[in-house]
N, C-alpha and C. Protein backbone atom coordinates (compact mmCIF):
# COMPACT_ATOMS: atom_id res chain seq x y z
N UNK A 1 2.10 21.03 -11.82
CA UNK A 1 0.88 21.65 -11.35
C UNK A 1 0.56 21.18 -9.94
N UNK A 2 0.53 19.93 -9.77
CA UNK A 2 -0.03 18.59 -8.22
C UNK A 2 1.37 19.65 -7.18
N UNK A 3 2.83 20.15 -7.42
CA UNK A 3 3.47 20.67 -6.80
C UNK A 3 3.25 22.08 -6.33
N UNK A 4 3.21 22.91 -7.28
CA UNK A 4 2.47 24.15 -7.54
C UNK A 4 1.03 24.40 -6.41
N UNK A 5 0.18 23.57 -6.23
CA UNK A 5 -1.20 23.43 -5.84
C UNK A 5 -0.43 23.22 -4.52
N UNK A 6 0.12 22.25 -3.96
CA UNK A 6 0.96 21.31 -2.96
C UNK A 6 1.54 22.89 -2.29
N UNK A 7 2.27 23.28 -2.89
CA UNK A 7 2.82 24.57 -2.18
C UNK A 7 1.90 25.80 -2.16
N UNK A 8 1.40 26.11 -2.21
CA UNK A 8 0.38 26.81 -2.15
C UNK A 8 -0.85 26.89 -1.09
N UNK A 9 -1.04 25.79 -1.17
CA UNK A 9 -1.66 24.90 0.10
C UNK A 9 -0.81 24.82 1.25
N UNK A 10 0.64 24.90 1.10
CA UNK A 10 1.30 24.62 2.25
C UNK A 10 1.48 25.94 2.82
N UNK A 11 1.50 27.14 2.11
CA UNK A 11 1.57 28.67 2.55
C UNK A 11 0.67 29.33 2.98
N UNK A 12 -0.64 28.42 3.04
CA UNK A 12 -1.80 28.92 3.32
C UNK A 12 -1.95 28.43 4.91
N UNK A 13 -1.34 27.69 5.15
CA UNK A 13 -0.98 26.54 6.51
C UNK A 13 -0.24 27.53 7.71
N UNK A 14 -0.92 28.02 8.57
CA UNK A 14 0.52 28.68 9.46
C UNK A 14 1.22 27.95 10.28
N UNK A 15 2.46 28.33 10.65
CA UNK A 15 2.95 27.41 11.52
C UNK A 15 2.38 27.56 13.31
N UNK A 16 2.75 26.71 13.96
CA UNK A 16 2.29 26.74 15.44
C UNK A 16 2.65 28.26 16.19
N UNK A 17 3.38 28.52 16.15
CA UNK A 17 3.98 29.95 16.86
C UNK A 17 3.69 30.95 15.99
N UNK A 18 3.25 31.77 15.43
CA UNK A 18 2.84 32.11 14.79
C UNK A 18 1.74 32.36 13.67
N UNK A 19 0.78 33.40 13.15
CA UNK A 19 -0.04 33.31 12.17
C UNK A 19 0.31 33.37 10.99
N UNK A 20 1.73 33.89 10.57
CA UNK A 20 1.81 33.51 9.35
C UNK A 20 2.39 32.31 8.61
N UNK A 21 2.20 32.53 7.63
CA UNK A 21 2.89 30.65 6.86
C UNK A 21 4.39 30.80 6.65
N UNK A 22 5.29 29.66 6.50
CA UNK A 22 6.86 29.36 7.03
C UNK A 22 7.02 28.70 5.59
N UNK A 23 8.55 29.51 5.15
CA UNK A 23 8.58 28.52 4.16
C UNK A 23 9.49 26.99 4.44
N UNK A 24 9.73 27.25 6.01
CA UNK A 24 9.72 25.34 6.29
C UNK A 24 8.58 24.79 6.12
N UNK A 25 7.48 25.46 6.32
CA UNK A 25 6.36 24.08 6.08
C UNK A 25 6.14 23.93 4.79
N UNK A 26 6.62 24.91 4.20
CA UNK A 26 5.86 24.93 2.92
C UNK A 26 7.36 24.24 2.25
N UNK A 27 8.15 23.92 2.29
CA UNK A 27 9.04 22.83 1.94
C UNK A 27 9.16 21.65 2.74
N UNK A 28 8.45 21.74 3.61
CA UNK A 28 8.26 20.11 4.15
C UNK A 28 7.16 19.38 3.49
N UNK A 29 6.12 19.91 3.19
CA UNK A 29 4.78 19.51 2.21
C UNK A 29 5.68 19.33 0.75
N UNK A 30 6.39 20.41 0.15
CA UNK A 30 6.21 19.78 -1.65
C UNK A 30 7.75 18.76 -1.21
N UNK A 31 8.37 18.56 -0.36
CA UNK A 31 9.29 17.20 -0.61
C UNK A 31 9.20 16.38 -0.06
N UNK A 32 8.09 16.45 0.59
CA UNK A 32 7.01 14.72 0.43
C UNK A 32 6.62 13.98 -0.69
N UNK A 33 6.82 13.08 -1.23
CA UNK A 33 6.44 12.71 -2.14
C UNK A 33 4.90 12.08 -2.14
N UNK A 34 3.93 12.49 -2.82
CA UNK A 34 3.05 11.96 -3.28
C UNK A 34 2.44 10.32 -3.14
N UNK A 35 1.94 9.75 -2.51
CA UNK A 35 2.31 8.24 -2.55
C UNK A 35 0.73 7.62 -2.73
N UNK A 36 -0.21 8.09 -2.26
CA UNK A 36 -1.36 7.24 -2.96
C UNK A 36 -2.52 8.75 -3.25
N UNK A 37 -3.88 8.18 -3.46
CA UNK A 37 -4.35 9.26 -4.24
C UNK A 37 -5.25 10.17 -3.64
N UNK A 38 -5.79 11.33 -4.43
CA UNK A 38 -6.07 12.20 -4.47
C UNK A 38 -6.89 13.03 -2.49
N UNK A 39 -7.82 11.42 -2.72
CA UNK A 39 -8.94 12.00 -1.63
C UNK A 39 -9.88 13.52 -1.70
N UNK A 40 -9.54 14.19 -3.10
CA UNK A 40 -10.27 15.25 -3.24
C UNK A 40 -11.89 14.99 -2.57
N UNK A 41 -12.85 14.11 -3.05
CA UNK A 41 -12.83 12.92 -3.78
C UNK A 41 -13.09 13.54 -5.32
N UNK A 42 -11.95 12.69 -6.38
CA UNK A 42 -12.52 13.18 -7.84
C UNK A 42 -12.82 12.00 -8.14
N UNK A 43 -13.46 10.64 -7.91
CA UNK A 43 -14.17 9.73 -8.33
C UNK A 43 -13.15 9.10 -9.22
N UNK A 44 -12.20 9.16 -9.40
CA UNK A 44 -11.32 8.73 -10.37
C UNK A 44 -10.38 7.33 -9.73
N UNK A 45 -10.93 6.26 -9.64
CA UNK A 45 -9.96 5.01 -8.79
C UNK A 45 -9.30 4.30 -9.66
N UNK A 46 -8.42 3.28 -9.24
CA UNK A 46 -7.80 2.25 -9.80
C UNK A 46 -7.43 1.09 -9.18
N UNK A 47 -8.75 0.63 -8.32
CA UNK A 47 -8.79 -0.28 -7.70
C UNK A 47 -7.73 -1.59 -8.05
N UNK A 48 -7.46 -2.06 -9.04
CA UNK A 48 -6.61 -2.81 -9.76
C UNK A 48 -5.76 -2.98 -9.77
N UNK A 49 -5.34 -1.32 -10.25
CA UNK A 49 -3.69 -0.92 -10.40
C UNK A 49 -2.85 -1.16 -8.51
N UNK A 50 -3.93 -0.55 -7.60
CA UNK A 50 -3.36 -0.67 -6.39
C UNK A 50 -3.14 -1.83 -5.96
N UNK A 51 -3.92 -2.71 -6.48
CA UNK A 51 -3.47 -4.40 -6.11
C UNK A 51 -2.08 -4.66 -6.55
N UNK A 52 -1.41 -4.32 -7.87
CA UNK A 52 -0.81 -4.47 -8.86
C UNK A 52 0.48 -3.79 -7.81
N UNK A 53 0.30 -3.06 -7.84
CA UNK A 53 1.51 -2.06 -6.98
C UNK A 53 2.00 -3.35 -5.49
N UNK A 54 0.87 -3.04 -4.92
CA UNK A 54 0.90 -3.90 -3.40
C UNK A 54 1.53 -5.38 -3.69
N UNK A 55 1.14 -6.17 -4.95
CA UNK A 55 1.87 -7.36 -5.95
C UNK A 55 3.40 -7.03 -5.80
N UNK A 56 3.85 -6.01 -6.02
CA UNK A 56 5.01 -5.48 -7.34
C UNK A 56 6.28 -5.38 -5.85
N UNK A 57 5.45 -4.46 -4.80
CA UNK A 57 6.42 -4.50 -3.62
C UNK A 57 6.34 -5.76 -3.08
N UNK A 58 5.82 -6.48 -2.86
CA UNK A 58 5.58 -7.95 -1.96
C UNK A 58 6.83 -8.45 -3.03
N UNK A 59 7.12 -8.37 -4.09
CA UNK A 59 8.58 -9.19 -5.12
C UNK A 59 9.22 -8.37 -4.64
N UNK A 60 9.68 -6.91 -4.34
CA UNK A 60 10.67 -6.84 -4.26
C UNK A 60 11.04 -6.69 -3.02
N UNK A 61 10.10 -6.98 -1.85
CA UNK A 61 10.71 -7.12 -0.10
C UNK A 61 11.20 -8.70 -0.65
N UNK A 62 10.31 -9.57 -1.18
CA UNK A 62 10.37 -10.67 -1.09
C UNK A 62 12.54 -10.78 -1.63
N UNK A 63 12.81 -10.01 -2.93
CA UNK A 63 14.07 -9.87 -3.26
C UNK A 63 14.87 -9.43 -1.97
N UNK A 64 14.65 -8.09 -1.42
CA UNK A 64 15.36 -7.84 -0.73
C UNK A 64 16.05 -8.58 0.43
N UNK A 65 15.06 -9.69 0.97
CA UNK A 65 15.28 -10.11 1.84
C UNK A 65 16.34 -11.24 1.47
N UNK A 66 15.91 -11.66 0.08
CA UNK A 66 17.42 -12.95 -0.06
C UNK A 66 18.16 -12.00 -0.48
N UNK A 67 18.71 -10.99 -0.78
CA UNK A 67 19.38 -10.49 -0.85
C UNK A 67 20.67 -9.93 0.38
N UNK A 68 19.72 -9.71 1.33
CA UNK A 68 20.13 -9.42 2.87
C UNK A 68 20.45 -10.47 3.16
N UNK A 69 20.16 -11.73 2.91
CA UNK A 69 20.31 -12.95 3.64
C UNK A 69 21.82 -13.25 3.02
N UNK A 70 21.77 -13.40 1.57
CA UNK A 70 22.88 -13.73 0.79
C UNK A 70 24.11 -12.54 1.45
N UNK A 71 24.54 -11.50 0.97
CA UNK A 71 24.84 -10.41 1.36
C UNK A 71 25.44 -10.92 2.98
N UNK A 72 24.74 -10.87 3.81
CA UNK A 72 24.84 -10.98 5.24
C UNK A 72 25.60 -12.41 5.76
N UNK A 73 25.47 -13.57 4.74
CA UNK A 73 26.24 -14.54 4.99
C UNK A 73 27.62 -14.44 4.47
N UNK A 74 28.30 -13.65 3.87
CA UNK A 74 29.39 -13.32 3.41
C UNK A 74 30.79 -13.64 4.05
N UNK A 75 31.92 -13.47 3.70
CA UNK A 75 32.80 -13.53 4.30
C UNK A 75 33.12 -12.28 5.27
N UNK A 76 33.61 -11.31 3.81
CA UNK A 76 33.21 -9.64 3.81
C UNK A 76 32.25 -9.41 3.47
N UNK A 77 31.05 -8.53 4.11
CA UNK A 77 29.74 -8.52 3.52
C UNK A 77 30.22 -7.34 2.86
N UNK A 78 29.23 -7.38 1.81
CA UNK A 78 29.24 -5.31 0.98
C UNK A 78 28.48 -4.41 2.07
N UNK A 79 29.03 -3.62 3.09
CA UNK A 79 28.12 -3.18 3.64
C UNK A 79 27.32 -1.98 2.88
N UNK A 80 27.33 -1.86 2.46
CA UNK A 80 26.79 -0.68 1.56
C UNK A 80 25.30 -0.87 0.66
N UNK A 81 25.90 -2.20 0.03
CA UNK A 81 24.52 -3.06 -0.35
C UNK A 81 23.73 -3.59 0.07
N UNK A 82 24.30 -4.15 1.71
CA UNK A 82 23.28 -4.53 2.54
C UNK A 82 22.14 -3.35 2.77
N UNK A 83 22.94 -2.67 2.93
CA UNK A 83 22.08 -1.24 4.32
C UNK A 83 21.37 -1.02 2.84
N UNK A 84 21.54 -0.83 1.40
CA UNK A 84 20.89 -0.58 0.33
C UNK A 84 19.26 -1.35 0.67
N UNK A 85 19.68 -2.69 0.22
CA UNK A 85 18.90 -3.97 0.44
C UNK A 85 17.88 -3.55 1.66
N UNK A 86 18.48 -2.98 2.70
CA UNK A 86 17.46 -3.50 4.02
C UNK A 86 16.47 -2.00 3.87
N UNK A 87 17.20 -1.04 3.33
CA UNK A 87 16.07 0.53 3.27
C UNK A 87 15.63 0.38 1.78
N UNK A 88 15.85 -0.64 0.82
CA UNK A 88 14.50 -0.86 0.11
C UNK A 88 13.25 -1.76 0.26
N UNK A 89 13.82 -2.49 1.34
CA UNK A 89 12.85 -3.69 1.78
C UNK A 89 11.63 -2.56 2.40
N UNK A 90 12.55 -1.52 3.82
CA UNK A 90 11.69 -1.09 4.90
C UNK A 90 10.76 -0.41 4.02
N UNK A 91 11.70 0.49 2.44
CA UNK A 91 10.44 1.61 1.92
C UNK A 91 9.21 1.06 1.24
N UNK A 92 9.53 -0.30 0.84
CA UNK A 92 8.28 -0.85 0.40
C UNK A 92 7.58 -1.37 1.23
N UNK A 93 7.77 -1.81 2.18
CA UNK A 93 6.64 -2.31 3.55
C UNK A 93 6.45 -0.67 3.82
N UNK A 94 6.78 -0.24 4.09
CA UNK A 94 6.33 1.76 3.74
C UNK A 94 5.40 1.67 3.52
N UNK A 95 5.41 1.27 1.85
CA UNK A 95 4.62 1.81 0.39
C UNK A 95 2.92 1.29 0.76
N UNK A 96 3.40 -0.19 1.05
CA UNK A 96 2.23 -1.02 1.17
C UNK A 96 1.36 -0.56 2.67
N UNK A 97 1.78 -0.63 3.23
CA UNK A 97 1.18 0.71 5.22
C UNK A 97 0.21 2.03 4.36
N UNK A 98 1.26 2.55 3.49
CA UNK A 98 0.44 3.85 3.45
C UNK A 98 -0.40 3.57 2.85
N UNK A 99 -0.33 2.68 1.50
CA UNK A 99 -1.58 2.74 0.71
C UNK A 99 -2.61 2.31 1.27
N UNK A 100 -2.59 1.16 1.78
CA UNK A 100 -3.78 0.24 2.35
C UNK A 100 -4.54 1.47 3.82
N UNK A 101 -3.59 2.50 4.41
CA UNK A 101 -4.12 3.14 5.04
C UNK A 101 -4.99 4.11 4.37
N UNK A 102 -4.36 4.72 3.69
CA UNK A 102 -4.96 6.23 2.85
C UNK A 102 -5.39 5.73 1.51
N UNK A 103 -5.44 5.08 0.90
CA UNK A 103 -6.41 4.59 -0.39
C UNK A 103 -7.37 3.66 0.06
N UNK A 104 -7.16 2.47 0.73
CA UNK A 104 -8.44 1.78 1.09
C UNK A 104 -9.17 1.82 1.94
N UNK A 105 -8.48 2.02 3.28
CA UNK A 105 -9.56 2.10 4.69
C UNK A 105 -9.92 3.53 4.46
N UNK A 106 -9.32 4.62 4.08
CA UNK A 106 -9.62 6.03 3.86
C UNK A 106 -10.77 6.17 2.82
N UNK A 107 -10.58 5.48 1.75
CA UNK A 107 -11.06 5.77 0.40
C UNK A 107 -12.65 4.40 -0.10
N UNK A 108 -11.76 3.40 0.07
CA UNK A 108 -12.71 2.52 -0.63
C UNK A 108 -13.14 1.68 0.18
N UNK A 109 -13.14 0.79 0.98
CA UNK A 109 -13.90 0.08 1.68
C UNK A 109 -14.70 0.49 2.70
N UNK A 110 -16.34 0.53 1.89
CA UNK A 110 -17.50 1.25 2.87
C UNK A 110 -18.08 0.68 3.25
N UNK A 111 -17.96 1.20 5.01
CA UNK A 111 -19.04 0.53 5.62
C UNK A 111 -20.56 -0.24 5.39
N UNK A 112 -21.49 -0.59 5.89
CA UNK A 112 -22.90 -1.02 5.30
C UNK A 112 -23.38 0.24 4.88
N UNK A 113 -24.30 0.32 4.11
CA UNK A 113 -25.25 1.36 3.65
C UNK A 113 -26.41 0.86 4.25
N UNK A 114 -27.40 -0.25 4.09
CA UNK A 114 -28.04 -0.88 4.28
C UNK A 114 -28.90 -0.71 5.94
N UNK A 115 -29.87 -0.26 5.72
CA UNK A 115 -30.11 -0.59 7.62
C UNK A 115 -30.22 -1.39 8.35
N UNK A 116 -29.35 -1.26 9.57
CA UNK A 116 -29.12 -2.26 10.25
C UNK A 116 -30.11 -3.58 10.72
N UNK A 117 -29.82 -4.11 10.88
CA UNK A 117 -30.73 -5.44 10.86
C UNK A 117 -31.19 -6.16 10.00
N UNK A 118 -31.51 -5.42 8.42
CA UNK A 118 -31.73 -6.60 7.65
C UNK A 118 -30.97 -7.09 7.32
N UNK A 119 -31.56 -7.90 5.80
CA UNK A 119 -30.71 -8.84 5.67
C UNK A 119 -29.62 -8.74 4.85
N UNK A 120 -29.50 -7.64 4.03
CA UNK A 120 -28.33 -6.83 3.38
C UNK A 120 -27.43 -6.38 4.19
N UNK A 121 -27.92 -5.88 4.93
CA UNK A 121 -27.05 -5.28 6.52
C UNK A 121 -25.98 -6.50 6.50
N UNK A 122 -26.25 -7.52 6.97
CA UNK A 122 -25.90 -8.74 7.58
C UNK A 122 -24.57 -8.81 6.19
N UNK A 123 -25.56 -8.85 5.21
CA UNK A 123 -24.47 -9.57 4.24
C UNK A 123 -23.15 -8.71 3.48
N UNK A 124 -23.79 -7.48 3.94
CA UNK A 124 -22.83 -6.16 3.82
C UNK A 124 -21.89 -6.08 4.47
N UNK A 125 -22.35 -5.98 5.93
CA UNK A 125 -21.39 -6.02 6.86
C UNK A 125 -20.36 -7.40 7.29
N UNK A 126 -20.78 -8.51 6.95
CA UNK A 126 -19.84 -9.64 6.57
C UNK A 126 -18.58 -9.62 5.62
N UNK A 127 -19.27 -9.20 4.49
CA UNK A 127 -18.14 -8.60 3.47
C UNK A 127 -17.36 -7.51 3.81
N UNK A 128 -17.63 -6.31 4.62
CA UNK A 128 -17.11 -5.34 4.97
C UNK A 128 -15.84 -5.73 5.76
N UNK A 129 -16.16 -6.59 7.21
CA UNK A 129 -15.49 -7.22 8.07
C UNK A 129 -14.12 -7.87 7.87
N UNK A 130 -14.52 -8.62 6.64
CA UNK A 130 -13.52 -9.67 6.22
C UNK A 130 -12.22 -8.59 5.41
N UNK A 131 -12.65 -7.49 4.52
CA UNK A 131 -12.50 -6.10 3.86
C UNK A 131 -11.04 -5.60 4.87
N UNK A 132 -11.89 -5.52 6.22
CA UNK A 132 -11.58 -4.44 7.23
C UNK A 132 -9.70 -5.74 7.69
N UNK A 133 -10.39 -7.30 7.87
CA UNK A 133 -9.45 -7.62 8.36
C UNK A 133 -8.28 -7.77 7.59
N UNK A 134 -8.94 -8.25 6.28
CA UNK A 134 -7.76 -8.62 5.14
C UNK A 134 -6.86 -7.31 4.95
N UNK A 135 -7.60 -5.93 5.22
CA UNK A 135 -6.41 -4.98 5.07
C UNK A 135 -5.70 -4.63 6.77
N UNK A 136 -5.90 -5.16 7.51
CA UNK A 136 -5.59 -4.91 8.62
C UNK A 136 -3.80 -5.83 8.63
N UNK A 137 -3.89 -7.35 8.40
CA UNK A 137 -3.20 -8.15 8.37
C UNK A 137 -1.77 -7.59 7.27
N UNK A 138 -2.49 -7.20 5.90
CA UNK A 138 -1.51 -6.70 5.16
C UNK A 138 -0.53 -5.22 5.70
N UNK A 139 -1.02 -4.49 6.53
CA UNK A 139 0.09 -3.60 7.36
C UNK A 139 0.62 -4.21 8.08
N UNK A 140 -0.25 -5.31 9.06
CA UNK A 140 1.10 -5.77 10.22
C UNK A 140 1.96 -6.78 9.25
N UNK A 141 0.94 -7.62 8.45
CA UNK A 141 2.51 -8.59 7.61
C UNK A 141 3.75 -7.12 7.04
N UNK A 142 2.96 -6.23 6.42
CA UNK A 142 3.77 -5.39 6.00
C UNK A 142 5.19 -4.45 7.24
N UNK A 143 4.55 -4.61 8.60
CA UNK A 143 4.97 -4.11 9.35
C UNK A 143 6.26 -5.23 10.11
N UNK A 144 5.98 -6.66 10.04
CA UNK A 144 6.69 -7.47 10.28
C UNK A 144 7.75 -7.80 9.22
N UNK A 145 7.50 -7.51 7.71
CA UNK A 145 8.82 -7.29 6.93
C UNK A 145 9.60 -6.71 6.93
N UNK A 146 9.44 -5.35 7.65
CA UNK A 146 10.42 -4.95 8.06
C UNK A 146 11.05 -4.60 9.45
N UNK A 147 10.68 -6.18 10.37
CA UNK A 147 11.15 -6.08 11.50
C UNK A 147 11.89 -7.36 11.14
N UNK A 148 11.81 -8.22 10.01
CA UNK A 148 12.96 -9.29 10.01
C UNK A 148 12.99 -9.75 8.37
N UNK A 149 13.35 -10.82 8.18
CA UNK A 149 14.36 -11.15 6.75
C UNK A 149 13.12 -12.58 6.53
N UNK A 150 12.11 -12.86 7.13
CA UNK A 150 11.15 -14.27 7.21
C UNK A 150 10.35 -13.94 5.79
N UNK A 151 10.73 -14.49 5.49
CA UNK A 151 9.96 -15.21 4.07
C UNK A 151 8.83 -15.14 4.24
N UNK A 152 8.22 -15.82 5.29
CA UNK A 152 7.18 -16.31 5.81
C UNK A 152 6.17 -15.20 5.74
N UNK A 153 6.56 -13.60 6.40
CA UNK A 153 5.84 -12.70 6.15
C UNK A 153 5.76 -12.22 4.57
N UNK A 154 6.26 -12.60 3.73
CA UNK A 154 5.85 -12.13 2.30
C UNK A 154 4.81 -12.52 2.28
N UNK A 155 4.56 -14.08 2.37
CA UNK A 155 3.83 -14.64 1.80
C UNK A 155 2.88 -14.56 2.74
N UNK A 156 2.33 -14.10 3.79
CA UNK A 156 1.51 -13.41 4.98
C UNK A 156 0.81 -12.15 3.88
N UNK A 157 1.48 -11.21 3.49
CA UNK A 157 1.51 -10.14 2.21
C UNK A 157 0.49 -10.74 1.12
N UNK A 158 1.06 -11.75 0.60
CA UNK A 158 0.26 -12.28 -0.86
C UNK A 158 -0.93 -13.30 -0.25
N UNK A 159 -1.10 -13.48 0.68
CA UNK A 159 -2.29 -14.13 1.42
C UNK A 159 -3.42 -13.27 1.84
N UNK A 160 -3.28 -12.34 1.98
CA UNK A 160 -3.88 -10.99 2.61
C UNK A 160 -4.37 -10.20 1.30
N UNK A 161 -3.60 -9.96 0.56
CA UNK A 161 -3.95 -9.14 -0.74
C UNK A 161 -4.95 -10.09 -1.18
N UNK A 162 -4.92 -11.11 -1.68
CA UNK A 162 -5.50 -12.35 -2.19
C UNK A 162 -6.96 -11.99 -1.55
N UNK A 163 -6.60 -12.05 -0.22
CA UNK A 163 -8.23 -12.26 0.54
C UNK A 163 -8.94 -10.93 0.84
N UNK A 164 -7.98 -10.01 0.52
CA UNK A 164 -9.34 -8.44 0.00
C UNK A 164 -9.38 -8.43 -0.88
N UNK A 165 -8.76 -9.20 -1.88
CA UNK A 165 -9.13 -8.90 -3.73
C UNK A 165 -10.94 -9.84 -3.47
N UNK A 166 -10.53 -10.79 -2.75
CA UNK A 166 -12.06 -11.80 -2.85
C UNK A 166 -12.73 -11.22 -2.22
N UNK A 167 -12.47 -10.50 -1.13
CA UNK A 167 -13.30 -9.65 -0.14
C UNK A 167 -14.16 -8.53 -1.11
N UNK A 168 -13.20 -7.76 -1.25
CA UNK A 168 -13.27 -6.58 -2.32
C UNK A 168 -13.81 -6.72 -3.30
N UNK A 169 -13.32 -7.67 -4.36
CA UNK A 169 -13.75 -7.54 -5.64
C UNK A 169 -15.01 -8.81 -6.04
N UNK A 170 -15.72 -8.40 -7.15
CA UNK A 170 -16.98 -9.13 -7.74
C UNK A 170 -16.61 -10.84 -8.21
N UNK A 171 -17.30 -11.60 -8.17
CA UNK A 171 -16.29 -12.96 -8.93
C UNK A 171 -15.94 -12.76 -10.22
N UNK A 172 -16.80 -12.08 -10.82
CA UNK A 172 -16.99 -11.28 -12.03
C UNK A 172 -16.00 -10.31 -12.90
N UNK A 173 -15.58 -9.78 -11.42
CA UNK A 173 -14.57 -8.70 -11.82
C UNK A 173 -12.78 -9.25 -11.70
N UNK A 174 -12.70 -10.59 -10.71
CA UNK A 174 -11.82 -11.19 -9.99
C UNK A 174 -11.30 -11.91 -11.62
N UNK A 175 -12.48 -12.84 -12.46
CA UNK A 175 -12.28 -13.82 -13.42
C UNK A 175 -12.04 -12.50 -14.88
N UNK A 176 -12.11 -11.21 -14.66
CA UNK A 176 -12.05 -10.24 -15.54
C UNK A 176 -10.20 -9.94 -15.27
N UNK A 177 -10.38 -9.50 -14.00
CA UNK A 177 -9.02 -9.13 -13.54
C UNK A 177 -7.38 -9.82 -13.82
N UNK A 178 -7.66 -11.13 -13.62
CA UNK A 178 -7.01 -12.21 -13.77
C UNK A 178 -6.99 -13.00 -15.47
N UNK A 179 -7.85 -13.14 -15.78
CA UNK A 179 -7.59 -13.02 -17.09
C UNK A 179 -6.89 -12.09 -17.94
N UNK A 180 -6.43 -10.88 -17.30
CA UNK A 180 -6.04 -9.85 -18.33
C UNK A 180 -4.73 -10.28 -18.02
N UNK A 181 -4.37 -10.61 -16.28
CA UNK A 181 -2.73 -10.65 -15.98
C UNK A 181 -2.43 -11.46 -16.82
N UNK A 182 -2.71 -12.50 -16.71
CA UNK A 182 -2.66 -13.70 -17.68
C UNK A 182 -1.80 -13.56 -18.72
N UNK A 183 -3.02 -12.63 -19.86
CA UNK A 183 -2.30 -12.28 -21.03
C UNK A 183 -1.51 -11.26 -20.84
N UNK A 184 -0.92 -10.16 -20.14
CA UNK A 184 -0.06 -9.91 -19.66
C UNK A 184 1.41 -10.49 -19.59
N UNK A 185 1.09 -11.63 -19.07
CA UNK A 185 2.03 -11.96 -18.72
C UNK A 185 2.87 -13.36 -19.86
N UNK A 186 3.10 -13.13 -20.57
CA UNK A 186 3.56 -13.88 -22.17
C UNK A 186 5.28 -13.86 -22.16
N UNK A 187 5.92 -12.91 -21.04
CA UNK A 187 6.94 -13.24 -21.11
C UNK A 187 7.52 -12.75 -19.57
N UNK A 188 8.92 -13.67 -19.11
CA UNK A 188 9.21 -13.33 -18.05
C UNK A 188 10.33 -12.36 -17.49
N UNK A 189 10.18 -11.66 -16.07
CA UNK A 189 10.62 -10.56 -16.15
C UNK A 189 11.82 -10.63 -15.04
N UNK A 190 12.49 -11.79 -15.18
CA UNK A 190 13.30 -12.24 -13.83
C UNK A 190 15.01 -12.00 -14.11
């Protein structure tokens, strides 16, 4: 149906030289893949799950990269597995760029409501700030994983997520959140 709608929308689109619609554009739109959500707005989030995701790639750049490292110290390297290794690293520093662009700065982290000057203002816009930087840092760490093999930027990644989950989320919702991984997590997946 999300394809169906997707093309449809894309035929309704004309191209530049012309007023009518192309079925290049309209196959450049449905084999895009889909990558974060809706923006209708249908009120429907998963604030959580997107942490969870942004988690899930930070392990596997974090893999890729000893992988590239191992791989790359070789006698004969596999080249095949490398170049594998290094365009799954880049698509998940991808993954993590787009979302944090088009689900959070797009979607969820709002400015003050509050009028300016009081004292909600103040405390709104503090939280907002910190919001704005913690997702700022997670594209360029994300953007520096895939300009090298440094460890160092993963964990730039899980420092950043960390500090918009506190930014972002309630203490309330943080000691809710974390408790569930918890039990979740009863067995290992390595």
């Amino acid at each position: 149906m999300l394809i169906g709608i997707t093309l449809a929308a894309a035929l309704l689109v004309p191209s530049p030289e012309a007023a009518a619609p192309t079925a290049a554009g309209a196959a450049a739109v449905v084999s895009s893949p889909a990558v974060v959500h809706c923006q209708v707005p249908c009120g429907i989030y998963g604030d959580h799950l997107r942490v969870q995701m942004i988690t899930e790639d930070a392990a596997t750049i974090e893999k890729a990269m000893k992988q590239i490292a191992e791989l790359s110290a070789a006698e004969k390297p596999n080249w095949n597995q490398l170049v594998r290794w290094i365009t799954t690293k880049d698509e998940h520093a991808q993954k993590i760029q787009d979302q944090v662009s088009a689900y959070w700065l797009a979607q969820r982290i709002k400015s003050p409501a509050a009028p300016q000057g009081s004292e909600e203002y103040a405390a709104q816009n503090g939280s907002y700030m910190t919001q704005l930087v913690m997702a700022h840092r997670l594209t360029t760490f994300a953007m520096k994983c895939k300009q090298t093999t440094d460890l160092a930027n993963v964990q730039g990644l899980r420092d950043s997520l960390k500090g918009l989950e506190g930014a972002y989320f309630s203490k309330a919702d943080l000691e809710h959140i974390h408790g569930a991984d918890h039990k979740d997590a009863d067995h290992d997946h390595k």
